[in-house]
PDB file of N, CA and C in Angstrom:
ATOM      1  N   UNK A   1      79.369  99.531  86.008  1.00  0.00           N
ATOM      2  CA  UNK A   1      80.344  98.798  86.782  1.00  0.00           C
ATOM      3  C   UNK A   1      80.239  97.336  86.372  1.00  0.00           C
ATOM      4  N   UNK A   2      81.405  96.589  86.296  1.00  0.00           N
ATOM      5  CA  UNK A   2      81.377  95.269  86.069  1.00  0.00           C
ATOM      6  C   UNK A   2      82.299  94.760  86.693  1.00  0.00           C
ATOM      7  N   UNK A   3      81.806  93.471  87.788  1.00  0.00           N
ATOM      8  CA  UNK A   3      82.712  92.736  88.338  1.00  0.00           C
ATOM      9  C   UNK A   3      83.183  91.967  87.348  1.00  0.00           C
ATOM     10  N   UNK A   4      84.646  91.084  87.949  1.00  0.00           N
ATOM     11  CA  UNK A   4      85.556  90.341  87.159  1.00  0.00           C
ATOM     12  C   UNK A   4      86.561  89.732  88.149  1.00  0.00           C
ATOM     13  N   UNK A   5      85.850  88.106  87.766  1.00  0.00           N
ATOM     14  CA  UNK A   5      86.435  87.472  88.723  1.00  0.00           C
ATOM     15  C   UNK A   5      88.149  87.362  88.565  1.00  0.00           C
ATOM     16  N   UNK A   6      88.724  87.436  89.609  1.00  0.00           N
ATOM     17  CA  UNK A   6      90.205  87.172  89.210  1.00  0.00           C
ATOM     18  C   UNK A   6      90.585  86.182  90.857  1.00  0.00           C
ATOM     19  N   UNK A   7      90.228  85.130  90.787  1.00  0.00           N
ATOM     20  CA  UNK A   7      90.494  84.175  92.385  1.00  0.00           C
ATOM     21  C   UNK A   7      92.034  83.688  92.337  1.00  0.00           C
ATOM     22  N   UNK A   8      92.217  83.535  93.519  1.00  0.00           N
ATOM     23  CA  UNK A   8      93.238  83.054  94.099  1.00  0.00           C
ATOM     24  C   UNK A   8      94.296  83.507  95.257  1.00  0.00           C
ATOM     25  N   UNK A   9      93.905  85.093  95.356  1.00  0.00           N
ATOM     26  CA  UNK A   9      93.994  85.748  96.400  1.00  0.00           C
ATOM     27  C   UNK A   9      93.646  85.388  97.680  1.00  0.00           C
ATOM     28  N   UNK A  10      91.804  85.443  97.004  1.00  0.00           N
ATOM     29  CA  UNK A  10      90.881  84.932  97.820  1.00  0.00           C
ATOM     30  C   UNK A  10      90.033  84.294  97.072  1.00  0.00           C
ATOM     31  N   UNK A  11      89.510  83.294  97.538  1.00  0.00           N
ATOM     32  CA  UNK A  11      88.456  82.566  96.996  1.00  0.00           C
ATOM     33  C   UNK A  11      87.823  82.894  96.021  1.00  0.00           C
ATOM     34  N   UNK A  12      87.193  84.105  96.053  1.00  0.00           N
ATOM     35  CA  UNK A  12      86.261  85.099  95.552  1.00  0.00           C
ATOM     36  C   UNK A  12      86.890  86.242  95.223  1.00  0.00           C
ATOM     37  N   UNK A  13      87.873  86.359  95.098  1.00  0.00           N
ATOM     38  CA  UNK A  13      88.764  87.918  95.089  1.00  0.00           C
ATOM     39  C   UNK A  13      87.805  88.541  93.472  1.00  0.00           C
ATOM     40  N   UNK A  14      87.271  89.503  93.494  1.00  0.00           N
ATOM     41  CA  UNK A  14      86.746  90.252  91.905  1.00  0.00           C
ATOM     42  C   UNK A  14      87.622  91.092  91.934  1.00  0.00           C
ATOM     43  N   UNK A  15      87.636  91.962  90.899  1.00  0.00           N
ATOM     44  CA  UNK A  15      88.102  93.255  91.002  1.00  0.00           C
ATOM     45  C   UNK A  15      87.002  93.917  89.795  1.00  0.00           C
ATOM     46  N   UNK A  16      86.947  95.273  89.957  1.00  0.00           N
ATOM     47  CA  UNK A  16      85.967  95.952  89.077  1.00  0.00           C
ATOM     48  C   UNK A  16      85.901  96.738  88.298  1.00  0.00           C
ATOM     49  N   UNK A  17      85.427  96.491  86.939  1.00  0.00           N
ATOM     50  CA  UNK A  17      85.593  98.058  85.930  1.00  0.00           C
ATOM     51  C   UNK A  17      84.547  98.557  86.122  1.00  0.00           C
ATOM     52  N   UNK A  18      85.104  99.884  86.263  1.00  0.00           N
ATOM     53  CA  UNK A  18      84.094 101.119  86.615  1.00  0.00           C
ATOM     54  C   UNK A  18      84.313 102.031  85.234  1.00  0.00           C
ATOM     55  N   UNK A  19      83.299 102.341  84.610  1.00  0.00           N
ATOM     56  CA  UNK A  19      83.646 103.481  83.075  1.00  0.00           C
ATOM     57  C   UNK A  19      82.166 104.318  83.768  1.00  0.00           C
ATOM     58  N   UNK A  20      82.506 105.721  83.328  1.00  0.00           N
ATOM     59  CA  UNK A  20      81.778 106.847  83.483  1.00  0.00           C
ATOM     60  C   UNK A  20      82.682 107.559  82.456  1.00  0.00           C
ATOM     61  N   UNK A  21      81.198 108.675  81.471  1.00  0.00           N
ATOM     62  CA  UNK A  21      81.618 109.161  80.799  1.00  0.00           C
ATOM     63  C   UNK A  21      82.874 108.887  79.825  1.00  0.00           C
ATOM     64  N   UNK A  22      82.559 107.881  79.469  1.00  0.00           N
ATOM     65  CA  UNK A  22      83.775 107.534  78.166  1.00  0.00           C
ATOM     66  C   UNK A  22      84.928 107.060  78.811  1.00  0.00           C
ATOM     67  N   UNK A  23      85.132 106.902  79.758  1.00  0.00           N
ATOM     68  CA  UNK A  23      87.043 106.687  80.800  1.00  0.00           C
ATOM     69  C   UNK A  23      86.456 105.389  81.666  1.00  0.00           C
ATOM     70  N   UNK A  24      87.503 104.631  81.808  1.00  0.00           N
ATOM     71  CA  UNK A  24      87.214 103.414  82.585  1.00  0.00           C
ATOM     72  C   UNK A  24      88.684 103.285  83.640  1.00  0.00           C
ATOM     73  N   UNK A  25      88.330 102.749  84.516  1.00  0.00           N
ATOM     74  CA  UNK A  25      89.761 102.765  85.511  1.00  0.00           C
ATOM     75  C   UNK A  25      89.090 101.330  86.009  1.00  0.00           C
ATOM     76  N   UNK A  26      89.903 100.594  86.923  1.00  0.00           N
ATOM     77  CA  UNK A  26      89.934  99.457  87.226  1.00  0.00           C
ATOM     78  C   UNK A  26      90.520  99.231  88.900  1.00  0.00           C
ATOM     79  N   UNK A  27      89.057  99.250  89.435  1.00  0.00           N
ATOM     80  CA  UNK A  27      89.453  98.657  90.943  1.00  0.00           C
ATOM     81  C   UNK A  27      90.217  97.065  90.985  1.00  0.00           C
ATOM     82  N   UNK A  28      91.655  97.041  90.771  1.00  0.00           N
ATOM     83  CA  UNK A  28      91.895  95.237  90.896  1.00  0.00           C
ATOM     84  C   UNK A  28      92.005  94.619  92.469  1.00  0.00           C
ATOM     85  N   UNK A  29      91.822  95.476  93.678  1.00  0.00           N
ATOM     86  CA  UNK A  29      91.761  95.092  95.252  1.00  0.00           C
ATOM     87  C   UNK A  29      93.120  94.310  95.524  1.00  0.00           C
ATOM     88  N   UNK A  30      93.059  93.028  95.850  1.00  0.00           N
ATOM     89  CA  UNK A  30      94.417  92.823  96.295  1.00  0.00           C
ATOM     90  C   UNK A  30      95.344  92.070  95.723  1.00  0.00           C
ATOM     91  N   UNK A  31      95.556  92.089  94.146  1.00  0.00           N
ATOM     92  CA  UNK A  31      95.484  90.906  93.162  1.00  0.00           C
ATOM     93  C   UNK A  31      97.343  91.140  93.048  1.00  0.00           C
ATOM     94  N   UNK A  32      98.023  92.386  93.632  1.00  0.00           N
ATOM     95  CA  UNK A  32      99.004  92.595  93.441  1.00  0.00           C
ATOM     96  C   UNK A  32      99.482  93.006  95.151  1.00  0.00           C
ATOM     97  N   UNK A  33     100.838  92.473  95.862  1.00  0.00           N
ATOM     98  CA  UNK A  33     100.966  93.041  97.133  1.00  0.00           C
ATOM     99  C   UNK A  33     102.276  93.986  97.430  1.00  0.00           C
ATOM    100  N   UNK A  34     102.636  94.392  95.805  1.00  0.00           N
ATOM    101  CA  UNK A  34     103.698  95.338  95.906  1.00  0.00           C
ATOM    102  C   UNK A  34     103.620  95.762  94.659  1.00  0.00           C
ATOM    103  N   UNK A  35     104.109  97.255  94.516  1.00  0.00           N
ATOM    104  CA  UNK A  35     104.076  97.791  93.270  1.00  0.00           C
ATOM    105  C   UNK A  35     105.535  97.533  92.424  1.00  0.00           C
ATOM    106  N   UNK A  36     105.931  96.752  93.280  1.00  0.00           N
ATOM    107  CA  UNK A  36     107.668  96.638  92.315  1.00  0.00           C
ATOM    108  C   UNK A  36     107.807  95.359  92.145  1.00  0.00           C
ATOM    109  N   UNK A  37     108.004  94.266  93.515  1.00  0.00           N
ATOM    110  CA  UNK A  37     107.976  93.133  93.446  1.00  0.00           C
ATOM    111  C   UNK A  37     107.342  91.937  92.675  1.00  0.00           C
ATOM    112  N   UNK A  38     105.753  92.379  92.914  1.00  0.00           N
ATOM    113  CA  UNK A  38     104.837  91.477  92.278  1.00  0.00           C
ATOM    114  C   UNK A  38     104.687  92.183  90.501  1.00  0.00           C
ATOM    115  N   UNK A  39     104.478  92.963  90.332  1.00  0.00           N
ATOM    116  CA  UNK A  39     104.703  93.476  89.086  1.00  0.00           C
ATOM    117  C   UNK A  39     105.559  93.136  87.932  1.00  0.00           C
ATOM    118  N   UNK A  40     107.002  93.264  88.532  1.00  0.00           N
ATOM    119  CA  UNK A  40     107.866  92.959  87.468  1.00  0.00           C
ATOM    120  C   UNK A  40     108.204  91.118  87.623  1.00  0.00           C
ATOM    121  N   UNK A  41     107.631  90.691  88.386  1.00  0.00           N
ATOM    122  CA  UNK A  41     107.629  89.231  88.579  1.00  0.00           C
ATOM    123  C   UNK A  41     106.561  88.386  88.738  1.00  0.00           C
ATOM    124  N   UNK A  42     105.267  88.548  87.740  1.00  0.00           N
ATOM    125  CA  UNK A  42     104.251  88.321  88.357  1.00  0.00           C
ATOM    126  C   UNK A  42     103.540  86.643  88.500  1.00  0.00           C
ATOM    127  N   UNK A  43     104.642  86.115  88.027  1.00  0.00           N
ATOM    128  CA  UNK A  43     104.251  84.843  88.222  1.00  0.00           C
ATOM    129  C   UNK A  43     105.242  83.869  89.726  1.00  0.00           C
ATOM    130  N   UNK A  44     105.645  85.053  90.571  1.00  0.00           N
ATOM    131  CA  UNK A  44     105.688  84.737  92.249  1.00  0.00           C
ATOM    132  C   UNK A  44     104.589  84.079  92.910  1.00  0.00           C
ATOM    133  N   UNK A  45     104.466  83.005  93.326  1.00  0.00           N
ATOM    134  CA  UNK A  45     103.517  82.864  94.419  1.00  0.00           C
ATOM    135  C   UNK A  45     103.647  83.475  95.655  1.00  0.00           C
ATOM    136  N   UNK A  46     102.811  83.817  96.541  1.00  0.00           N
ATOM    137  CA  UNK A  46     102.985  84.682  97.998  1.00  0.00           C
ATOM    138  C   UNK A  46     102.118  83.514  98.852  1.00  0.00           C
ATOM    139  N   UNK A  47     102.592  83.549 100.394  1.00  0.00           N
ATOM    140  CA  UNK A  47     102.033  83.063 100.927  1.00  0.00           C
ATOM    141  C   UNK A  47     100.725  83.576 101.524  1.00  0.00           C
ATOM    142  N   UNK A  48     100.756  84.941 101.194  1.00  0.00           N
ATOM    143  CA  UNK A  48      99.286  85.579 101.274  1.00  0.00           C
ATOM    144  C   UNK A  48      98.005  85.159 100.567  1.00  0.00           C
ATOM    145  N   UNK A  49      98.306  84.148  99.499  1.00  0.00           N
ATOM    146  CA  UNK A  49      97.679  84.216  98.382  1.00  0.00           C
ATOM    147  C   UNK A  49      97.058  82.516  98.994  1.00  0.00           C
ATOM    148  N   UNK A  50      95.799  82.610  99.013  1.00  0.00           N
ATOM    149  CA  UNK A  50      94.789  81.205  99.209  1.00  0.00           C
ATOM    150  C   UNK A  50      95.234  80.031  98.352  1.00  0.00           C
ATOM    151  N   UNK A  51      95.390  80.705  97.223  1.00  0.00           N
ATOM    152  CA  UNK A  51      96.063  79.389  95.851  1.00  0.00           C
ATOM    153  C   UNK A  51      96.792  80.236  95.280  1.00  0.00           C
ATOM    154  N   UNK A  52      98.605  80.005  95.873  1.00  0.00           N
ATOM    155  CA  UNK A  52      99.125  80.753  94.567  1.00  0.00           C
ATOM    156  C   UNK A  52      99.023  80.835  93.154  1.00  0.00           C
ATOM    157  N   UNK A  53      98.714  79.196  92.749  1.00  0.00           N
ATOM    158  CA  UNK A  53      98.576  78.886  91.304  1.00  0.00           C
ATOM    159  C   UNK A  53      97.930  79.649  90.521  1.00  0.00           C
ATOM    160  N   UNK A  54      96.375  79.508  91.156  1.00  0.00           N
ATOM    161  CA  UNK A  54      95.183  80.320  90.762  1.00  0.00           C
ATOM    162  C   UNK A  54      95.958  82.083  90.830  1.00  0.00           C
ATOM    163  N   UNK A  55      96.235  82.449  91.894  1.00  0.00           N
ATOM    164  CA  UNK A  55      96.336  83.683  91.921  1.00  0.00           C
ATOM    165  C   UNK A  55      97.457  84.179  90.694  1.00  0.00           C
ATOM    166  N   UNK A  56      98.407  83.096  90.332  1.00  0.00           N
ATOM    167  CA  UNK A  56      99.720  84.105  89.195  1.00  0.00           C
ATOM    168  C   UNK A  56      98.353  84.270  87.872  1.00  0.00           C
ATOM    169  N   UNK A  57      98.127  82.985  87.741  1.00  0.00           N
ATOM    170  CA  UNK A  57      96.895  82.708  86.400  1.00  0.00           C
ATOM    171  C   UNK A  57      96.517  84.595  86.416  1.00  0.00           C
ATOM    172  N   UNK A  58      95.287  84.498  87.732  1.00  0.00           N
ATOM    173  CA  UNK A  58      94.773  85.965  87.724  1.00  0.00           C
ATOM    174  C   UNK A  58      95.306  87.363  87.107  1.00  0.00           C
ATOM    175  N   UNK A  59      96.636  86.958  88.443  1.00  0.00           N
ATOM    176  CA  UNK A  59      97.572  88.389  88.138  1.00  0.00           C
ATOM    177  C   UNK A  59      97.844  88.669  86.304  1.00  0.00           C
ATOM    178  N   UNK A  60      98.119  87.146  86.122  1.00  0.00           N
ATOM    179  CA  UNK A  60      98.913  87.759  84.216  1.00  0.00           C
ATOM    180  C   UNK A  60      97.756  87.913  83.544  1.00  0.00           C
ATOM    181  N   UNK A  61      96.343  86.935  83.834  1.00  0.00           N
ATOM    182  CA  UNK A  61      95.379  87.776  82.859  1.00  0.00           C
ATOM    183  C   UNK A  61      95.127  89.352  83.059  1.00  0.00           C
ATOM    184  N   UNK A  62      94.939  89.909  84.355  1.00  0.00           N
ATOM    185  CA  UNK A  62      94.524  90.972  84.760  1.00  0.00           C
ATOM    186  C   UNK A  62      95.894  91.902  84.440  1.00  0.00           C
ATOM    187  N   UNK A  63      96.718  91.830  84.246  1.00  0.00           N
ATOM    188  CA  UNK A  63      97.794  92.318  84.167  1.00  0.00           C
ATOM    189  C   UNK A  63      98.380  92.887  82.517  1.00  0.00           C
ATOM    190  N   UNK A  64      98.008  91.677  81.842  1.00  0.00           N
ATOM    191  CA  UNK A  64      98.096  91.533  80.514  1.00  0.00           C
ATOM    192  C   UNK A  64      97.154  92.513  79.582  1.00  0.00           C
ATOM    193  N   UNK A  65      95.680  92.533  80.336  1.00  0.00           N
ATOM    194  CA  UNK A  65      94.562  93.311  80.284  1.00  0.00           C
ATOM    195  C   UNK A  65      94.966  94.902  80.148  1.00  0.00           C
ATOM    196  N   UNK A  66      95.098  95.199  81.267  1.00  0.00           N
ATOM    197  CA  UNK A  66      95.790  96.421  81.828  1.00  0.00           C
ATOM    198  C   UNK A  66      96.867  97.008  80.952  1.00  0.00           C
ATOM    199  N   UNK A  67      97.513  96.763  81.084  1.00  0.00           N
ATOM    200  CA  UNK A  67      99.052  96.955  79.585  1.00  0.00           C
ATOM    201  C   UNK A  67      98.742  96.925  78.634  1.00  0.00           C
ATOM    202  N   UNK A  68      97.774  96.031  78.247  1.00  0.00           N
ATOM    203  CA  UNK A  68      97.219  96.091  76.692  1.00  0.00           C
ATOM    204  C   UNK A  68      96.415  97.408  76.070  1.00  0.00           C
ATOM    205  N   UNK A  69      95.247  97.327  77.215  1.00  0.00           N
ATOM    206  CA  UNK A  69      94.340  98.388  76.684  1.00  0.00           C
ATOM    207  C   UNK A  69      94.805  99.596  77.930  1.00  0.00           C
ATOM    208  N   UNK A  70      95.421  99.625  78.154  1.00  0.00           N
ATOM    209  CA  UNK A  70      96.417 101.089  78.787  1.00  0.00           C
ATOM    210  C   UNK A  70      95.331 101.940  80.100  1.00  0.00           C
ATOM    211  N   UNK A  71      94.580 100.731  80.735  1.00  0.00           N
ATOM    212  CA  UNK A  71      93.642 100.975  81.603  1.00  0.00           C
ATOM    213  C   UNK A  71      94.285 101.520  82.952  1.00  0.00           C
ATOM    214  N   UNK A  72      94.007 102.418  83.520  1.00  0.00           N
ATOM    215  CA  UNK A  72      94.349 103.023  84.092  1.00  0.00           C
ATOM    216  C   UNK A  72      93.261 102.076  86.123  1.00  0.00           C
ATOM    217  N   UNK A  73      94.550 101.735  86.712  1.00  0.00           N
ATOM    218  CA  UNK A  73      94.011 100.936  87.946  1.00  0.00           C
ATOM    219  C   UNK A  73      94.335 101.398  89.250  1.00  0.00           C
ATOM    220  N   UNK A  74      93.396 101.123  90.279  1.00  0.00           N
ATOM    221  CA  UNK A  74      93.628 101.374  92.001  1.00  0.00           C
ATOM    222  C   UNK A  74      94.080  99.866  92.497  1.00  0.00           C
ATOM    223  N   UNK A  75      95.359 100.597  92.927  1.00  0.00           N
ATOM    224  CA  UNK A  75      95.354  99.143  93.709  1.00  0.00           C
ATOM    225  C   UNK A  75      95.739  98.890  95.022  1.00  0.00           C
ATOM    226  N   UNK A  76      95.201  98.184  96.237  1.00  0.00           N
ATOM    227  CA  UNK A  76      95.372  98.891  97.967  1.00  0.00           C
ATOM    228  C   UNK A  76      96.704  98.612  98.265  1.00  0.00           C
ATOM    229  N   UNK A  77      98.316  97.873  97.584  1.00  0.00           N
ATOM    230  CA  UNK A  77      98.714  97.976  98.652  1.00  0.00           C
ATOM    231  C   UNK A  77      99.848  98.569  97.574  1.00  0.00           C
ATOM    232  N   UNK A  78     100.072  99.763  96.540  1.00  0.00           N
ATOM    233  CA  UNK A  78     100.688 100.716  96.189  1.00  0.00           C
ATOM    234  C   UNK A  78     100.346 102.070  96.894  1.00  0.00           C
ATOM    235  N   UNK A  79     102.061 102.711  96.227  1.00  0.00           N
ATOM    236  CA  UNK A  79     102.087 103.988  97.007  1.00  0.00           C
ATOM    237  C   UNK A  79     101.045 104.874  96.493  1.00  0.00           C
ATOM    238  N   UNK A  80     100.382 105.822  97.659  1.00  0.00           N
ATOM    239  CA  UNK A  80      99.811 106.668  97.306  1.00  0.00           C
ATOM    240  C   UNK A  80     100.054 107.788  95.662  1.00  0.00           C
ATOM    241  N   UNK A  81      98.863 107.847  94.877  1.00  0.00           N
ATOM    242  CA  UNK A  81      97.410 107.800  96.020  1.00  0.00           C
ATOM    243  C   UNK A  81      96.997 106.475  95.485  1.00  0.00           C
ATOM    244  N   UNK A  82      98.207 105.603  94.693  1.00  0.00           N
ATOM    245  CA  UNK A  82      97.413 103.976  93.951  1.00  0.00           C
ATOM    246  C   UNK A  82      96.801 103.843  93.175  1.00  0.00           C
ATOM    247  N   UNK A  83      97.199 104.963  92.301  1.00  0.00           N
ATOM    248  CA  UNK A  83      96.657 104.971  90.979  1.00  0.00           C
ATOM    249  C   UNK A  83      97.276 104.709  89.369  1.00  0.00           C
ATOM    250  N   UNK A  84      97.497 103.954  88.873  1.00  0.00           N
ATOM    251  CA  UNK A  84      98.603 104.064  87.515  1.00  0.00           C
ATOM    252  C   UNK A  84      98.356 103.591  86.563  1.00  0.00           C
ATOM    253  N   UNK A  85      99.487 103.011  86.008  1.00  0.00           N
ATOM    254  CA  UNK A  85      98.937 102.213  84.564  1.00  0.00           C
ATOM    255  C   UNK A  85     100.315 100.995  84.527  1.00  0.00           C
ATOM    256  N   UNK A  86     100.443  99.697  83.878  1.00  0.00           N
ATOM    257  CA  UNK A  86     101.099  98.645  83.958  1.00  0.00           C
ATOM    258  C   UNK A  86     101.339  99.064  82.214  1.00  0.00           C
ATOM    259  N   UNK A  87     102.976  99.144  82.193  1.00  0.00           N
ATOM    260  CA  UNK A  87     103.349  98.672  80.895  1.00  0.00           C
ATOM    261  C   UNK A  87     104.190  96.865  80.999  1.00  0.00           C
ATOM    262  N   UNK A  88     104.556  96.662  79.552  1.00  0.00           N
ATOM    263  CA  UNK A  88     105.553  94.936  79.238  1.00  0.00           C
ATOM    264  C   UNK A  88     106.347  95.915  79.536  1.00  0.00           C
ATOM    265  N   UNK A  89     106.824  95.051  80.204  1.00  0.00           N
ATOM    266  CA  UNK A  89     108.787  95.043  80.518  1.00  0.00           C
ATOM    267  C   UNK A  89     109.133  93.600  80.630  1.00  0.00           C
ATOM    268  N   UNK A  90     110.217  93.066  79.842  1.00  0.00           N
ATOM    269  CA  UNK A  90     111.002  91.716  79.824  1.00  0.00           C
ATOM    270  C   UNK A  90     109.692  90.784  80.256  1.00  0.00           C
ATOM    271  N   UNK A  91     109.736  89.390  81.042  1.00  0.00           N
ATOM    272  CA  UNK A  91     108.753  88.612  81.928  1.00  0.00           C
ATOM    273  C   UNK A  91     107.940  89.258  82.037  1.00  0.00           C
ATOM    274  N   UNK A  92     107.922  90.654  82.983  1.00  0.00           N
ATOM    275  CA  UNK A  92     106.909  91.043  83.705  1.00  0.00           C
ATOM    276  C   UNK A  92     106.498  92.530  83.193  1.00  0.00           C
ATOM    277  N   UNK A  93     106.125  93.344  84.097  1.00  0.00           N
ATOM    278  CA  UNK A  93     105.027  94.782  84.051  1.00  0.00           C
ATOM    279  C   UNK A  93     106.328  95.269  84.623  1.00  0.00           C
ATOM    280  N   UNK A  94     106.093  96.986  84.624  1.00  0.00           N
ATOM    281  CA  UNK A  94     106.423  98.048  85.409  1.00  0.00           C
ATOM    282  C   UNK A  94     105.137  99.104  85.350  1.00  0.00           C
ATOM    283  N   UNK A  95     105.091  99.449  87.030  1.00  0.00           N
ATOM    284  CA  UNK A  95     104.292  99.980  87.566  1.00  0.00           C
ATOM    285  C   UNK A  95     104.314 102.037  87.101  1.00  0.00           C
ATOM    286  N   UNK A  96     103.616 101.969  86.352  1.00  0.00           N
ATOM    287  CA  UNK A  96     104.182 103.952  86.023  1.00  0.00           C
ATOM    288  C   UNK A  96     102.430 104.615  86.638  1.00  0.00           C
ATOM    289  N   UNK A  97     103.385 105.465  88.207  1.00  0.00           N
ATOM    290  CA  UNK A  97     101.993 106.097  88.775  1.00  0.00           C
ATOM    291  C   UNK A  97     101.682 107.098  87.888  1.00  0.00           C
ATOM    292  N   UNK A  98     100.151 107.037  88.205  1.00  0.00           N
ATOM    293  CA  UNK A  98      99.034 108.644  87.174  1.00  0.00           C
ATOM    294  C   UNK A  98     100.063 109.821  88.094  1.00  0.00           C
ATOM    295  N   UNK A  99     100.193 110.645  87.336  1.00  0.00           N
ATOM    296  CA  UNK A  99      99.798 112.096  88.211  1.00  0.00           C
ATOM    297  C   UNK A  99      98.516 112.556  88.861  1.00  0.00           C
ATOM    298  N   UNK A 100      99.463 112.736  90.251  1.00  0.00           N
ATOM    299  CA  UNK A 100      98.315 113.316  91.153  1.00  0.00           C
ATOM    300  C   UNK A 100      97.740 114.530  90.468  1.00  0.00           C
ATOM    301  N   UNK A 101      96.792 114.995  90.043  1.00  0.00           N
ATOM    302  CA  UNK A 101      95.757 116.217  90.075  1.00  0.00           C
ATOM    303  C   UNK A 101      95.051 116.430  91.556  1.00  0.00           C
ATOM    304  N   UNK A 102      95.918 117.869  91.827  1.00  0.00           N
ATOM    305  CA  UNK A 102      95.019 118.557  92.902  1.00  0.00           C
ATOM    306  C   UNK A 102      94.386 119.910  92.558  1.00  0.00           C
ATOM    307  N   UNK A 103      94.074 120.035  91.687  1.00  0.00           N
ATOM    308  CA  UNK A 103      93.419 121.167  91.431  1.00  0.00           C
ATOM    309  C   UNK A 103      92.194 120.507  90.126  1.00  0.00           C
ATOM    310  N   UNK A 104      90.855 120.977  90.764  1.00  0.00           N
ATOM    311  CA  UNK A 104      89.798 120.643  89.909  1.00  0.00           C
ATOM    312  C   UNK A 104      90.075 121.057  88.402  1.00  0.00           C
TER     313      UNK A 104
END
């Protein structure tokens, strides 16, 4: 596991890569507060956000990250179950959810 700071959310906001067995997915916590909105626009400030400034900075590194190396992320305030992957689209990302697997 490796934290990775991404502030502006919160002060301290991290988010974390987790790799087991060769696969890595990416806890980013609250670095995004919609899967459509903040995504395809990610240099919005929110008033949720402690320092918007700091927080767009975050979002496009962490974002840029993600799309690049096709990392697969949880994030708390997408639709279930909040799991996907960020491709480029124009400015910004589009949000494409994993398939749910319910069967082991």
């Amino acid at each position: 596991m490796q934290a990775v700071s991404a502030p502006g959310h919160t002060v301290g906001h991290t988010l974390y890569m987790i790799t087991s067995q060769g696969k890595t997915i990416c806890n980013v916590g609250d670095i995004a507060h919609h899967h459509v909105l903040v995504v395809q626009r990610p240099r919005l400030e929110f008033s949720y956000d402690t320092d918007g400034k700091q927080a767009v900075r975050s979002r496009l590194r962490v974002f840029e990250m993600l799309a690049r190396e096709r990392t697969p992320f949880v994030a708390y305030h997408f639709p279930w179950p909040g799991i996907g992957y960020l491709g480029a689209q124009g400015d910004g990302y589009r949000y494409f959810p994993a398939l749910m697997q319910t069967v082991l």
